[in-house]
Structures are given as C-alpha cells and as structure tokens.
Protein backbone atom coordinates (compact mmCIF):
# COMPACT_ATOMS: atom_id res chain seq x y z
CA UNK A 1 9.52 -27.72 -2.31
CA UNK A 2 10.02 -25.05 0.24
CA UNK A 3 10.07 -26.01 3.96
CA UNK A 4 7.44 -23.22 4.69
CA UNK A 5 6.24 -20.05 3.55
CA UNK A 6 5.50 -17.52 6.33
CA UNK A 7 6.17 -13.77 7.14
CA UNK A 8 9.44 -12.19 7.54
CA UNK A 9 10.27 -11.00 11.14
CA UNK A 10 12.07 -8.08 12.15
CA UNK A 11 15.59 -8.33 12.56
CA UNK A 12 15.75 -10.28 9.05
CA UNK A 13 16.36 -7.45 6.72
CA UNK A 14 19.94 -8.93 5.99
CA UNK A 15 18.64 -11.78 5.26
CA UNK A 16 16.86 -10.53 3.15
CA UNK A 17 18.71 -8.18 1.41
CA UNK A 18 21.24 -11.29 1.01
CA UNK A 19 18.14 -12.27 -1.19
CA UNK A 20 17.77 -9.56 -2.99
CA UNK A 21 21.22 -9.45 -3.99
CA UNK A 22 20.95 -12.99 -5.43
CA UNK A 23 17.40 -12.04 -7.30
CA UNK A 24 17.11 -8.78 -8.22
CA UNK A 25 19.36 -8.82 -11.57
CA UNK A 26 17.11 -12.01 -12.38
CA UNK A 27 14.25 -9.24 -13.27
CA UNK A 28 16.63 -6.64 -14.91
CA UNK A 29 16.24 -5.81 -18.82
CA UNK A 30 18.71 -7.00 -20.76
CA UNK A 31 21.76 -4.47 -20.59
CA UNK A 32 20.86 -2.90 -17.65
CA UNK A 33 24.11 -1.20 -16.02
CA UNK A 34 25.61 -3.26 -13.06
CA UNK A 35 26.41 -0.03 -11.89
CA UNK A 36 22.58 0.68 -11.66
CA UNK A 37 22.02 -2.68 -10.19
CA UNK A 38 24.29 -2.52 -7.45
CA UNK A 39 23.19 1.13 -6.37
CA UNK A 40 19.58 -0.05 -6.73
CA UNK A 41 20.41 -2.69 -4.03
CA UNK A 42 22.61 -0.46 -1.93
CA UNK A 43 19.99 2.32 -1.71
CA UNK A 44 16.34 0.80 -2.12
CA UNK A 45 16.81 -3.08 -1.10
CA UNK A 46 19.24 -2.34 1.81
CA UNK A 47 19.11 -4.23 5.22
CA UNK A 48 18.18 -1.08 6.89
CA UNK A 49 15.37 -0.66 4.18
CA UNK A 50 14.23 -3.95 4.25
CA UNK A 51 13.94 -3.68 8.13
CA UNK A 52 12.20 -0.19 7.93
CA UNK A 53 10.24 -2.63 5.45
CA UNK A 54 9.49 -5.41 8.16
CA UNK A 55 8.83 -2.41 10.85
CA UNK A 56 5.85 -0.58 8.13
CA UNK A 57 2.27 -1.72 9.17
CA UNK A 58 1.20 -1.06 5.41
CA UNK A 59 3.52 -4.19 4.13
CA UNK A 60 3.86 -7.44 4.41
CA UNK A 61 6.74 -9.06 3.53
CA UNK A 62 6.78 -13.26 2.93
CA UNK A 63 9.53 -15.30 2.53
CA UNK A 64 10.04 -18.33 0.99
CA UNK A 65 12.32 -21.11 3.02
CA UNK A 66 14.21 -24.50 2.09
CA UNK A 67 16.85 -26.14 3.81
CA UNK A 68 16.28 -23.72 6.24
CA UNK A 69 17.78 -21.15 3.98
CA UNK A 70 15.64 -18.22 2.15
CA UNK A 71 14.86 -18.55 -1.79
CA UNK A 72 12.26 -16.19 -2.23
CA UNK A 73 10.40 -13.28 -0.84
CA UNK A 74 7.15 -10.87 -1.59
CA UNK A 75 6.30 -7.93 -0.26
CA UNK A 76 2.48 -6.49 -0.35
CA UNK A 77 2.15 -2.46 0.28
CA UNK A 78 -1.26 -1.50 1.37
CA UNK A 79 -2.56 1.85 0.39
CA UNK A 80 -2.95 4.20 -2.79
CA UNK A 81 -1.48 3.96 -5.36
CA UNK A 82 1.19 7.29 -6.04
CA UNK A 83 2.15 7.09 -9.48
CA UNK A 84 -0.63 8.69 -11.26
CA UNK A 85 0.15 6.24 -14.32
CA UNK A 86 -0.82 3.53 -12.18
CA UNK A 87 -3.85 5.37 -10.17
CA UNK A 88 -5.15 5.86 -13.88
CA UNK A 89 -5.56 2.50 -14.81
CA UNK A 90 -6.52 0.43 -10.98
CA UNK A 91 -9.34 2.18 -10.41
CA UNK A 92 -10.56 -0.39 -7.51
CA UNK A 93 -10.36 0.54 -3.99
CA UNK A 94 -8.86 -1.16 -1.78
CA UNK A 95 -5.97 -2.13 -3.83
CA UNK A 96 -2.90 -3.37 -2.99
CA UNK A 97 0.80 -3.35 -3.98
CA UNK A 98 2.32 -6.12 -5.04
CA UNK A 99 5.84 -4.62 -4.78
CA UNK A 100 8.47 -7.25 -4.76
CA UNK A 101 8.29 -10.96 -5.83
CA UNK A 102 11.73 -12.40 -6.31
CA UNK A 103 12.75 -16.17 -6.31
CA UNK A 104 16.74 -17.68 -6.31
CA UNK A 105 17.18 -18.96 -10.13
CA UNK A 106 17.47 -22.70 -8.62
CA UNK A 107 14.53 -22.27 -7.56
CA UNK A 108 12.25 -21.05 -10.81
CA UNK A 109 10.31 -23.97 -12.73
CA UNK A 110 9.95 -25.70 -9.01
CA UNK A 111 6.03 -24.53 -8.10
CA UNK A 112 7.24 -22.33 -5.33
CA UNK A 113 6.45 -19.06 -7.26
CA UNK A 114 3.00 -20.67 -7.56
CA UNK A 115 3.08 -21.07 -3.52
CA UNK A 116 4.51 -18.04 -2.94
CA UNK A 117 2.12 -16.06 -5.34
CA UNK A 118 -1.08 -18.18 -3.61
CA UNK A 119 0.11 -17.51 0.12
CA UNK A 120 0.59 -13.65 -0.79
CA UNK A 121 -2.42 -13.24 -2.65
CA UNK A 122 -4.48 -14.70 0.67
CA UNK A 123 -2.75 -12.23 2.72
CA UNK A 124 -4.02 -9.38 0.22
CA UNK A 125 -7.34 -11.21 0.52
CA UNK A 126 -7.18 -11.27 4.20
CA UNK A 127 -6.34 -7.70 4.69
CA UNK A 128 -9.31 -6.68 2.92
CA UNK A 129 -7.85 -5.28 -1.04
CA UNK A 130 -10.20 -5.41 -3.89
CA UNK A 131 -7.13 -6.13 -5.92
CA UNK A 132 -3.51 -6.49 -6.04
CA UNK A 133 -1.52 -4.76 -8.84
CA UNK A 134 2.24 -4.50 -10.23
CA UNK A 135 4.35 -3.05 -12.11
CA UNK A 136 6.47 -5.60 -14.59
CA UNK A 137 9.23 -4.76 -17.16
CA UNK A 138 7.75 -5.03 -20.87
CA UNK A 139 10.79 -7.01 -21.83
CA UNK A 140 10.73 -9.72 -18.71
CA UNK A 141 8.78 -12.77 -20.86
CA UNK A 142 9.50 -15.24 -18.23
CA UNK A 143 7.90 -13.20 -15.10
CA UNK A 144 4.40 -11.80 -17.61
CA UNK A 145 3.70 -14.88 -18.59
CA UNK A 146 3.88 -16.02 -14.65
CA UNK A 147 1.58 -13.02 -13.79
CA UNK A 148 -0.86 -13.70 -16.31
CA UNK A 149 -0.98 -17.57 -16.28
CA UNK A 150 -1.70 -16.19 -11.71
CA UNK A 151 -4.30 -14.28 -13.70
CA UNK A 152 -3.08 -10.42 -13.46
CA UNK A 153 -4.38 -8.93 -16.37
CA UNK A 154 -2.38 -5.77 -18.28
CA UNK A 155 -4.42 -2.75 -17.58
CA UNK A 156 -1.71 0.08 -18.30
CA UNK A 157 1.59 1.26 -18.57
CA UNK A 158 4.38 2.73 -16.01
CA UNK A 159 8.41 4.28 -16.23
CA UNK A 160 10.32 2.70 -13.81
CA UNK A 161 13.78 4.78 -13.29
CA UNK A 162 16.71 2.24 -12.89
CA UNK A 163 19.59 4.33 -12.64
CA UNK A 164 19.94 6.97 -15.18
CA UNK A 165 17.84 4.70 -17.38
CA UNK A 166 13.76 5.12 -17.98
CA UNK A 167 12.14 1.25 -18.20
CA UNK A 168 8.72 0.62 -19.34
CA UNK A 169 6.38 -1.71 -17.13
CA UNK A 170 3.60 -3.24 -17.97
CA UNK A 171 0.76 -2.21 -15.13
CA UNK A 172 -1.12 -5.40 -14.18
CA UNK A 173 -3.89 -6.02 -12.34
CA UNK A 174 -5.68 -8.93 -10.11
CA UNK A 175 -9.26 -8.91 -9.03
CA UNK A 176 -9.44 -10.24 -5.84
C-alpha cells in the first residue's frame, strides 16, 4: 500500500522522469523499437518536460509514494481535445485528459492503480470535467481491462506515432 497519494511539486520532474523510465516500456506493444522507447523518454517524458508539466495550470500531475520512494504517477490535461479522432468520438464538454497513468511492475496487482485511478478521477471531478478520456494501445490487455473494470467505456479509435511506427489506441471514455 502506498504511503500517500498526492500531487507532484515542482522541482520533481527527475523524479519523475526516473519513473517514467522504469514504466513507460510496461505500456509498449509488443516489438516496439527500444530505439523508439528511449527517444520517446528523452524527448516527451524528459525532466525538463515533466517540470514544464508540473509548471502548466491545465495538468495535474499525481504521484504515487511507498517507502518514501515514487511507484506511480498520473497526469490529467484540462482542455479540448486536438486530435480530431478523439474530438469525434468525446463529444462532452468539459472533458478531460487522462494523459499518463503509469505504475512500477512491483507494484501492479497491489490496489494502488485502483487508488491512484480513484484520487485522479476526484481531481477531474473537482476541477469541474464532464468526463475524463484516454487513449490506450489495442494490444495492452492488462491496462483495457483496468480501464474498463474503472468503468471507461471504448468510444473510438486513435494513431499514436511511437517512433517511425503508427499504433492504434483504443479511445475511451468516463462519465463523470
């Protein structure tokens, strides 16, 4: 069980990215390049992203915290939606983003994702979204059955460009 689950701070984007170095192949299709994966992480889930994250009033970023170490993290972005695959299908306003949602493997099968997902989806609540969507690779079984047994329904479909590759993602949706 985690010691708490709060928001991140500023000044914790290497922390963070440590994170997402440790989770982000966890969600990768099978063959993905680890080429693609470590550019991926060295452009888009850098510490100075993740603290250009932290420093964005349209996200929120949790973390996830045992042993006063972090093993998981979400991040919320508040706004429209600008793929026009994905403004297609969530046609409630105000929606939000759910953009990352990443635990360490040790920690999968433990309930946190089910704390994590709970404390994030109050913060959606809070901030006043009509729903929270995502975007989730068709061939990750272990995170869409998480999503849908957290009830986020499949509404559509998304590409997702991971390196020079094209990845379909299931759209799902949450009515909040």
């Amino acid at each position: 069980m985690p010691e708490s689950i709060r928001r991140a701070e500023p000044g914790e984007g290497a922390l963070l990215h440590d994170l997402a170095t440790a989770t982000f192949a966890l969600a990768c299709p099978p063959g993905t390049a680890a080429e693609a994966i470590e550019d991926f992480l060295s452009v888009q889930l850098s510490t100075e992203r993740f603290e250009a994250f932290l420093a964005d009033p349209d996200r929120e970023l949790l973390v996830a915290t045992s042993a006063s170490r972090f093993c998981g993290y979400s991040m919320l972005i508040f706004g429209e939606p600008t793929d026009p695959d994905v403004a297609a299908v969530v046609t409630a306003r105000p929606t939000v983003e759910l953009s990352k949602f990443y635990l360490v493997a040790g920690a999968h099968g433990s309930g946190l994702a089910a704390e994590l997902m709970a404390a994030t989806v109050d913060i959606a609540r809070l901030r006043g979204a009509a729903t929270a969507w995502l975007g989730v690779n068709e061939h990750n079984p272990r995170a869409n059955r998480f999503y849908e047994k957290n009830g986020f329904a499949i509404v559509g479909n998304k590409r997702f460009l991971l390196g020079s590759r094209w990845e379909d993602d299931y759209v799902r949706e949450l009515q909040l």
